[in-house]
PDB file of N, CA and C in Angstrom:
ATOM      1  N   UNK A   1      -3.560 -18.532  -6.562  1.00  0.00           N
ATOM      2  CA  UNK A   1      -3.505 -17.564  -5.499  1.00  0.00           C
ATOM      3  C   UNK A   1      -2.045 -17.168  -5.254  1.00  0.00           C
ATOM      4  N   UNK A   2      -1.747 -16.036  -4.864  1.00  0.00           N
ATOM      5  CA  UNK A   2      -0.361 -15.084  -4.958  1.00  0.00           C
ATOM      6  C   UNK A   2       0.079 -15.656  -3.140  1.00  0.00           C
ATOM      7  N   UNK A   3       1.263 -15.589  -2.886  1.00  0.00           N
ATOM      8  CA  UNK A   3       0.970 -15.530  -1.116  1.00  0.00           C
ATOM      9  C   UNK A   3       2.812 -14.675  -1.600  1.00  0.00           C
ATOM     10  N   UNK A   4       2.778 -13.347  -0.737  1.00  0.00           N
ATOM     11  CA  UNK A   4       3.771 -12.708  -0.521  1.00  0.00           C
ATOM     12  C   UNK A   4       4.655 -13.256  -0.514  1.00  0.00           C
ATOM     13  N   UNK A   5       5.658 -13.170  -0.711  1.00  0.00           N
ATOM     14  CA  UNK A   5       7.126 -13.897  -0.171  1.00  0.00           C
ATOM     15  C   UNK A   5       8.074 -12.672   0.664  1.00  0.00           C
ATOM     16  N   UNK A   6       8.197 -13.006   2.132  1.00  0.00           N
ATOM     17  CA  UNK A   6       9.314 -12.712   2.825  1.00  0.00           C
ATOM     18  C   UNK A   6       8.437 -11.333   2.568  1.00  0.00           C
ATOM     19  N   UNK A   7       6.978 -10.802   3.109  1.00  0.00           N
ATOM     20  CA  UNK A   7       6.765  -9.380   3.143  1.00  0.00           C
ATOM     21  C   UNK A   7       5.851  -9.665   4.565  1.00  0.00           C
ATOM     22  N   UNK A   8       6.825  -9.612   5.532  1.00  0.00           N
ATOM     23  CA  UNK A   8       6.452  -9.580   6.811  1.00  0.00           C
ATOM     24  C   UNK A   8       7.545  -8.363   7.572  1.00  0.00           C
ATOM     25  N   UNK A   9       7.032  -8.354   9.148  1.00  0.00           N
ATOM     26  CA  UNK A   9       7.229  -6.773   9.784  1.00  0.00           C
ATOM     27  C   UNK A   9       9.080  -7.639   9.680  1.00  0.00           C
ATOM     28  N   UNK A  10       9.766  -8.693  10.290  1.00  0.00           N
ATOM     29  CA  UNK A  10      10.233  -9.313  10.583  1.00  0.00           C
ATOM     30  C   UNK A  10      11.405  -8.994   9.370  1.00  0.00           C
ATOM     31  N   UNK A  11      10.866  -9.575   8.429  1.00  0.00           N
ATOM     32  CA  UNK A  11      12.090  -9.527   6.985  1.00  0.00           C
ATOM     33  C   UNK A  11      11.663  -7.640   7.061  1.00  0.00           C
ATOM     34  N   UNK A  12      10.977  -6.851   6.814  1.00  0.00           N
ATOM     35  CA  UNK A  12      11.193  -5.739   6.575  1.00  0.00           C
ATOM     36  C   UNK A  12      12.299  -4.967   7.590  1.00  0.00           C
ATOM     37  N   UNK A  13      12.179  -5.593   8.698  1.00  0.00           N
ATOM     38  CA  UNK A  13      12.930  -5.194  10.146  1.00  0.00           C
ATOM     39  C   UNK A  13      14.736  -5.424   9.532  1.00  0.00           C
ATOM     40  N   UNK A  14      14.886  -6.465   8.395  1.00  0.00           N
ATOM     41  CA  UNK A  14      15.938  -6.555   8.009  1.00  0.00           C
ATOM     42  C   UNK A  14      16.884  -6.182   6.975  1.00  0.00           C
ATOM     43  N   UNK A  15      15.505  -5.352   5.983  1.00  0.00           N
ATOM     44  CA  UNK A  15      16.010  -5.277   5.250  1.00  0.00           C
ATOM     45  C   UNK A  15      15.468  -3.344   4.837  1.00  0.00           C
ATOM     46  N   UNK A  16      15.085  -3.057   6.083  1.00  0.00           N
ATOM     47  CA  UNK A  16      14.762  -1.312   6.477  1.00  0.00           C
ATOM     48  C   UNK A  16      16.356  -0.728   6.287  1.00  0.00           C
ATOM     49  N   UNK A  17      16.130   0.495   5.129  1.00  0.00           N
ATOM     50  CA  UNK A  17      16.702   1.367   5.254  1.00  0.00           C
ATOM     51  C   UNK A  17      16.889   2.734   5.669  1.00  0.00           C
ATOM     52  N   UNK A  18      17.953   3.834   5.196  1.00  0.00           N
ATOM     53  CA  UNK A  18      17.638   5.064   6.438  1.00  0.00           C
ATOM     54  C   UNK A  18      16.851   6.212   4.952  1.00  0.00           C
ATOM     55  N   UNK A  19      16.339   5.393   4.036  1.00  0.00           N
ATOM     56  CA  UNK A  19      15.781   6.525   2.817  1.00  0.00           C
ATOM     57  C   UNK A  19      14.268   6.130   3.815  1.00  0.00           C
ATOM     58  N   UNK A  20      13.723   7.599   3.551  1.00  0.00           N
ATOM     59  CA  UNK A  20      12.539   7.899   4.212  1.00  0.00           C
ATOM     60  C   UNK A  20      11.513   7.900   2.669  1.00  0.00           C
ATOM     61  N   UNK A  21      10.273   7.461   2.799  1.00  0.00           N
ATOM     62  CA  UNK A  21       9.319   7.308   1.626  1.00  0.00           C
ATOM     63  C   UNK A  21       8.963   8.667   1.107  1.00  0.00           C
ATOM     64  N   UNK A  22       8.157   8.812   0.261  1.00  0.00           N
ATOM     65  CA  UNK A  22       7.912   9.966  -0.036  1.00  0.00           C
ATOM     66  C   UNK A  22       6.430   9.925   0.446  1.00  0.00           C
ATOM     67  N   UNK A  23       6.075  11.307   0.609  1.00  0.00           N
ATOM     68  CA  UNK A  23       4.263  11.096   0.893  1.00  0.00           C
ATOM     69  C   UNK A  23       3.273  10.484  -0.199  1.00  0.00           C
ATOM     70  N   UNK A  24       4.238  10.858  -1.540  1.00  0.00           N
ATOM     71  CA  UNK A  24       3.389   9.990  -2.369  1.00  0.00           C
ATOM     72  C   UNK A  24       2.938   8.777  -2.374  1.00  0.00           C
ATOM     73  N   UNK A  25       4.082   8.020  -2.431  1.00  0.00           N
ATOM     74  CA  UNK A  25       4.159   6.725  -2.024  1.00  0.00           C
ATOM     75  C   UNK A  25       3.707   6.542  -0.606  1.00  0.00           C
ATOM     76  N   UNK A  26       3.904   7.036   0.366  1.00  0.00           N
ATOM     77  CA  UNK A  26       2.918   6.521   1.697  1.00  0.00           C
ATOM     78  C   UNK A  26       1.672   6.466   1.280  1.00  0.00           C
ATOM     79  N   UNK A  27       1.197   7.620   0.483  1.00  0.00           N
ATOM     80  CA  UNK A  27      -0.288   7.592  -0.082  1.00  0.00           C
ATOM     81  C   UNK A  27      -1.395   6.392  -0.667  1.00  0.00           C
ATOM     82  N   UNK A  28       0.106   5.278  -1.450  1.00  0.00           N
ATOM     83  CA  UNK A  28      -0.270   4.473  -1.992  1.00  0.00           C
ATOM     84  C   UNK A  28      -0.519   2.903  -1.173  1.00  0.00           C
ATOM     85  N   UNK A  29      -0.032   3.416   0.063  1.00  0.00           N
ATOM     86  CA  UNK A  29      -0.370   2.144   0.962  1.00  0.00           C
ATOM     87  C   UNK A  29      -1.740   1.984   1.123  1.00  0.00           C
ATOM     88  N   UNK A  30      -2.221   3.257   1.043  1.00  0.00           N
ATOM     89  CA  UNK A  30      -4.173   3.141   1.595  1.00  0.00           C
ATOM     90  C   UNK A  30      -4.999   2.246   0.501  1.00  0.00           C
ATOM     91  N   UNK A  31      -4.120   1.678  -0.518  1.00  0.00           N
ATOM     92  CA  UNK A  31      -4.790   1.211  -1.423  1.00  0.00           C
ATOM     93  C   UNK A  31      -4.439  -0.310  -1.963  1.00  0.00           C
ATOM     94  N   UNK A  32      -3.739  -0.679  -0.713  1.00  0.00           N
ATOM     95  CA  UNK A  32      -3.360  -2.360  -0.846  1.00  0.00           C
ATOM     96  C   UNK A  32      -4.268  -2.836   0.298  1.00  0.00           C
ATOM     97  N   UNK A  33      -5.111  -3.946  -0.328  1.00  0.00           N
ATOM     98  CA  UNK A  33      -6.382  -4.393   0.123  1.00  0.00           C
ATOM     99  C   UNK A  33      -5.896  -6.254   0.893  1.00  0.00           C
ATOM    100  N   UNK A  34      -4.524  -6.451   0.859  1.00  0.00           N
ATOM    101  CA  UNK A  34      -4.285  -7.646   1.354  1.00  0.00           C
ATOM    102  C   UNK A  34      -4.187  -7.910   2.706  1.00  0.00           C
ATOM    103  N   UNK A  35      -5.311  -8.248   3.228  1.00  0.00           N
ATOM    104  CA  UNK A  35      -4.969  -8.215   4.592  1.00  0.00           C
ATOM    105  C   UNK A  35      -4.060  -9.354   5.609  1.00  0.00           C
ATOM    106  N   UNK A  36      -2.974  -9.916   4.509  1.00  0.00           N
ATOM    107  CA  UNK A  36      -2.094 -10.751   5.401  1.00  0.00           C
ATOM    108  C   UNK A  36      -0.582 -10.019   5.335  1.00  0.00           C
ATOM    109  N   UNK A  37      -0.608  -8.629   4.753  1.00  0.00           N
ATOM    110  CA  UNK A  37       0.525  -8.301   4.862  1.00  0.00           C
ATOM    111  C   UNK A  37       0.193  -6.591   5.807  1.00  0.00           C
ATOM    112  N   UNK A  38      -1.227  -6.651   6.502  1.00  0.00           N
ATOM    113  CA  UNK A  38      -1.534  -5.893   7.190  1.00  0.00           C
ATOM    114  C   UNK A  38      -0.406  -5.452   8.311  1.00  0.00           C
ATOM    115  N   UNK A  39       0.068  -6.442   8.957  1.00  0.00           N
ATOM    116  CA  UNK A  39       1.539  -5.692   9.985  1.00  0.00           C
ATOM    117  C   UNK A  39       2.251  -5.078   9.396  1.00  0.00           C
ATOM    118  N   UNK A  40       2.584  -4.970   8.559  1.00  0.00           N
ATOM    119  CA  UNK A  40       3.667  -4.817   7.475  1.00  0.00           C
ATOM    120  C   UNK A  40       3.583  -3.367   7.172  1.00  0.00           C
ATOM    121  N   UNK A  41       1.610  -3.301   6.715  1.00  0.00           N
ATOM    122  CA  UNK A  41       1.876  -1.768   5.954  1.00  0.00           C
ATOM    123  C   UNK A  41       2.177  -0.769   7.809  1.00  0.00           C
ATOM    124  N   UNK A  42       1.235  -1.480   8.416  1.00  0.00           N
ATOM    125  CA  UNK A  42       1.168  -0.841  10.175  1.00  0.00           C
ATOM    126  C   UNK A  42       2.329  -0.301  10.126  1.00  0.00           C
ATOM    127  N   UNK A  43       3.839  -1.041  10.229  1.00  0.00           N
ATOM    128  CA  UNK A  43       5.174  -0.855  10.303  1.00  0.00           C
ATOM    129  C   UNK A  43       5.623   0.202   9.543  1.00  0.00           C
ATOM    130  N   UNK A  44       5.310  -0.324   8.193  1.00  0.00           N
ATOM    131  CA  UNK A  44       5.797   0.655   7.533  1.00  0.00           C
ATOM    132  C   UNK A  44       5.380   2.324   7.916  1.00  0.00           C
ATOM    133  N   UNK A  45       3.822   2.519   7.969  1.00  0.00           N
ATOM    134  CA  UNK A  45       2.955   3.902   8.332  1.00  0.00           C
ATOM    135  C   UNK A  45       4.218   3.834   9.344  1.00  0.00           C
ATOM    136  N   UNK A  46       4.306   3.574  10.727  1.00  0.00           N
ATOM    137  CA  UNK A  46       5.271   4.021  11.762  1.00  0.00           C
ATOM    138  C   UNK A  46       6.564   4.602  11.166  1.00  0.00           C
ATOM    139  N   UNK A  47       7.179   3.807  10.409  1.00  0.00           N
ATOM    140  CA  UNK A  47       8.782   4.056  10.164  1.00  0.00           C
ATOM    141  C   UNK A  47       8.758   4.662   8.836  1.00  0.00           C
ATOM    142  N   UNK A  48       7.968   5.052   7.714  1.00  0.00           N
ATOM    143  CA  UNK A  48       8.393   5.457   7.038  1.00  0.00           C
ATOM    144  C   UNK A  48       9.692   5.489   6.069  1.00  0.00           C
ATOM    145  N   UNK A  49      10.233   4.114   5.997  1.00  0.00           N
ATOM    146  CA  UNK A  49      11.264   4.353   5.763  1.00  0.00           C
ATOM    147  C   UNK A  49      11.278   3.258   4.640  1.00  0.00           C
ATOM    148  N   UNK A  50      11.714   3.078   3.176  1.00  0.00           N
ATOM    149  CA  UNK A  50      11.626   1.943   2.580  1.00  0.00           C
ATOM    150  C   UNK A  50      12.585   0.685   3.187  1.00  0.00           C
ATOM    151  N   UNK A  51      12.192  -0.428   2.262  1.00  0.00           N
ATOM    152  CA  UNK A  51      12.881  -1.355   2.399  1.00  0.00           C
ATOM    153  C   UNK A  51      13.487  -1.965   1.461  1.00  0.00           C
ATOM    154  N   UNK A  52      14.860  -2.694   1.162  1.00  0.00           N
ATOM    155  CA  UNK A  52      15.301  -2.659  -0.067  1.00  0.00           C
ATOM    156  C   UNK A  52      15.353  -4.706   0.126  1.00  0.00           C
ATOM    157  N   UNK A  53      14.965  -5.251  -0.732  1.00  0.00           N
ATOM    158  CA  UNK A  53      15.042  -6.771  -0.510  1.00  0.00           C
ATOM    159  C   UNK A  53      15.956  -7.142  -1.041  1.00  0.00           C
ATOM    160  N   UNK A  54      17.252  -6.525  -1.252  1.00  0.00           N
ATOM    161  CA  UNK A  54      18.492  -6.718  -2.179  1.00  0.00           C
ATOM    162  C   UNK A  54      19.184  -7.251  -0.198  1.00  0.00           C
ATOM    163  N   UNK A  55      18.720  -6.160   0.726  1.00  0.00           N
ATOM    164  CA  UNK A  55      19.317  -6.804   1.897  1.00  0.00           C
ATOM    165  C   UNK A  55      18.919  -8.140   2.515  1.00  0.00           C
ATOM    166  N   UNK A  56      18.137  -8.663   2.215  1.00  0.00           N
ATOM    167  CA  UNK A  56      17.922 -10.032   2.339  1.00  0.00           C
ATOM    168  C   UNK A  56      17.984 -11.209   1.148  1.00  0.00           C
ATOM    169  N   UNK A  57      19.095 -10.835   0.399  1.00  0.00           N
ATOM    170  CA  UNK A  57      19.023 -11.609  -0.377  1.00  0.00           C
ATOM    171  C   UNK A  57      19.646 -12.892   0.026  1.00  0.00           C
ATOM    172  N   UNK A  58      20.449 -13.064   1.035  1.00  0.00           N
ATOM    173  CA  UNK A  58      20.807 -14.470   1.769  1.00  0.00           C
ATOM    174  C   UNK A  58      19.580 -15.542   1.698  1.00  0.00           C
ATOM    175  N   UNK A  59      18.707 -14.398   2.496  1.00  0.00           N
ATOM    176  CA  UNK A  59      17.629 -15.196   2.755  1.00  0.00           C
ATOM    177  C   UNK A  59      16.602 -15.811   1.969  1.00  0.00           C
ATOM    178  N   UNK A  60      16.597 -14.751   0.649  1.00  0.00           N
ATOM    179  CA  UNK A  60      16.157 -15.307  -0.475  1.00  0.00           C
ATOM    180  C   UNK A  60      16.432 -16.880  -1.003  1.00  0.00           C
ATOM    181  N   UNK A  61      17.492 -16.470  -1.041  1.00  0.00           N
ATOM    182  CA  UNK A  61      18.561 -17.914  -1.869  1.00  0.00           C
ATOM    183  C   UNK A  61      18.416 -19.125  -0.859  1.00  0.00           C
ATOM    184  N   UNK A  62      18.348 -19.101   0.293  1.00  0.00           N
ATOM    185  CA  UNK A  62      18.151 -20.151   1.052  1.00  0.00           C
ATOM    186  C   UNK A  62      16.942 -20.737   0.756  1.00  0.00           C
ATOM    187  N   UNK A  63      15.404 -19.675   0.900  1.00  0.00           N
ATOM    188  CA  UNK A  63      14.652 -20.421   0.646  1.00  0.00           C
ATOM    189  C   UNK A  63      14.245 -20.942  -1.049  1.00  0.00           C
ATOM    190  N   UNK A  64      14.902 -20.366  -2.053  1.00  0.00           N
ATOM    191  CA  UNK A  64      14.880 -21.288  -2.890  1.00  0.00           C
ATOM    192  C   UNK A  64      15.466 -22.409  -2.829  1.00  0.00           C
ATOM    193  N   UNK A  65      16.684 -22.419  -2.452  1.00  0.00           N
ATOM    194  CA  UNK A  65      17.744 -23.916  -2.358  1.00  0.00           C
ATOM    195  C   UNK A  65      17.250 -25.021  -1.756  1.00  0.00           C
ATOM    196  N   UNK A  66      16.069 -24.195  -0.569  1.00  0.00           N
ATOM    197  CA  UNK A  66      15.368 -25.462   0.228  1.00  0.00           C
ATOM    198  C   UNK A  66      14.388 -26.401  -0.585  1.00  0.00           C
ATOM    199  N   UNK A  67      13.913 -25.411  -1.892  1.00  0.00           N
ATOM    200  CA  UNK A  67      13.158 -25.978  -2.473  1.00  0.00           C
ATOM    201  C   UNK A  67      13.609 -26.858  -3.546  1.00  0.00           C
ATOM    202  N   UNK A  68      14.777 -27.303  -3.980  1.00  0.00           N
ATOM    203  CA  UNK A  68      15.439 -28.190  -4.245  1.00  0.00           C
ATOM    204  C   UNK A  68      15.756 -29.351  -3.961  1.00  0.00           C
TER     205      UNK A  68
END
């Protein structure tokens, strides 16, 4: 079983940029069926705006290191 990593409203809140999606791609949210990253797409529909996970890469690296 897959479980997201760091795709919550929370990390997106951190790592939101000011590029706005395209409608295409908004289009393609109607078609992710996971319902534990349901806040997430919610957020996203509101803000429209991508998110780049290069800005949380701190946070990345921590939680691998923890897993060490």
């Amino acid at each position: 079983m897959l479980k997201p990593w760091h795709y919550d409203v929370l990390d997106y809140e951190k790592c939101i940029s000011s590029v706005m999606i395209s409608p295409k791609r908004m289009n393609k949210l109607k078609t992710v069926d996971d319902l534990s990253i349901t806040p997430l797409i919610e957020r996203i529909k509101k803000t429209r705006k991508c998110g780049y996970q290069e800005n949380i890469i701190k946070d990345l690296i921590m939680d691998i290191k923890s897993l060490c």
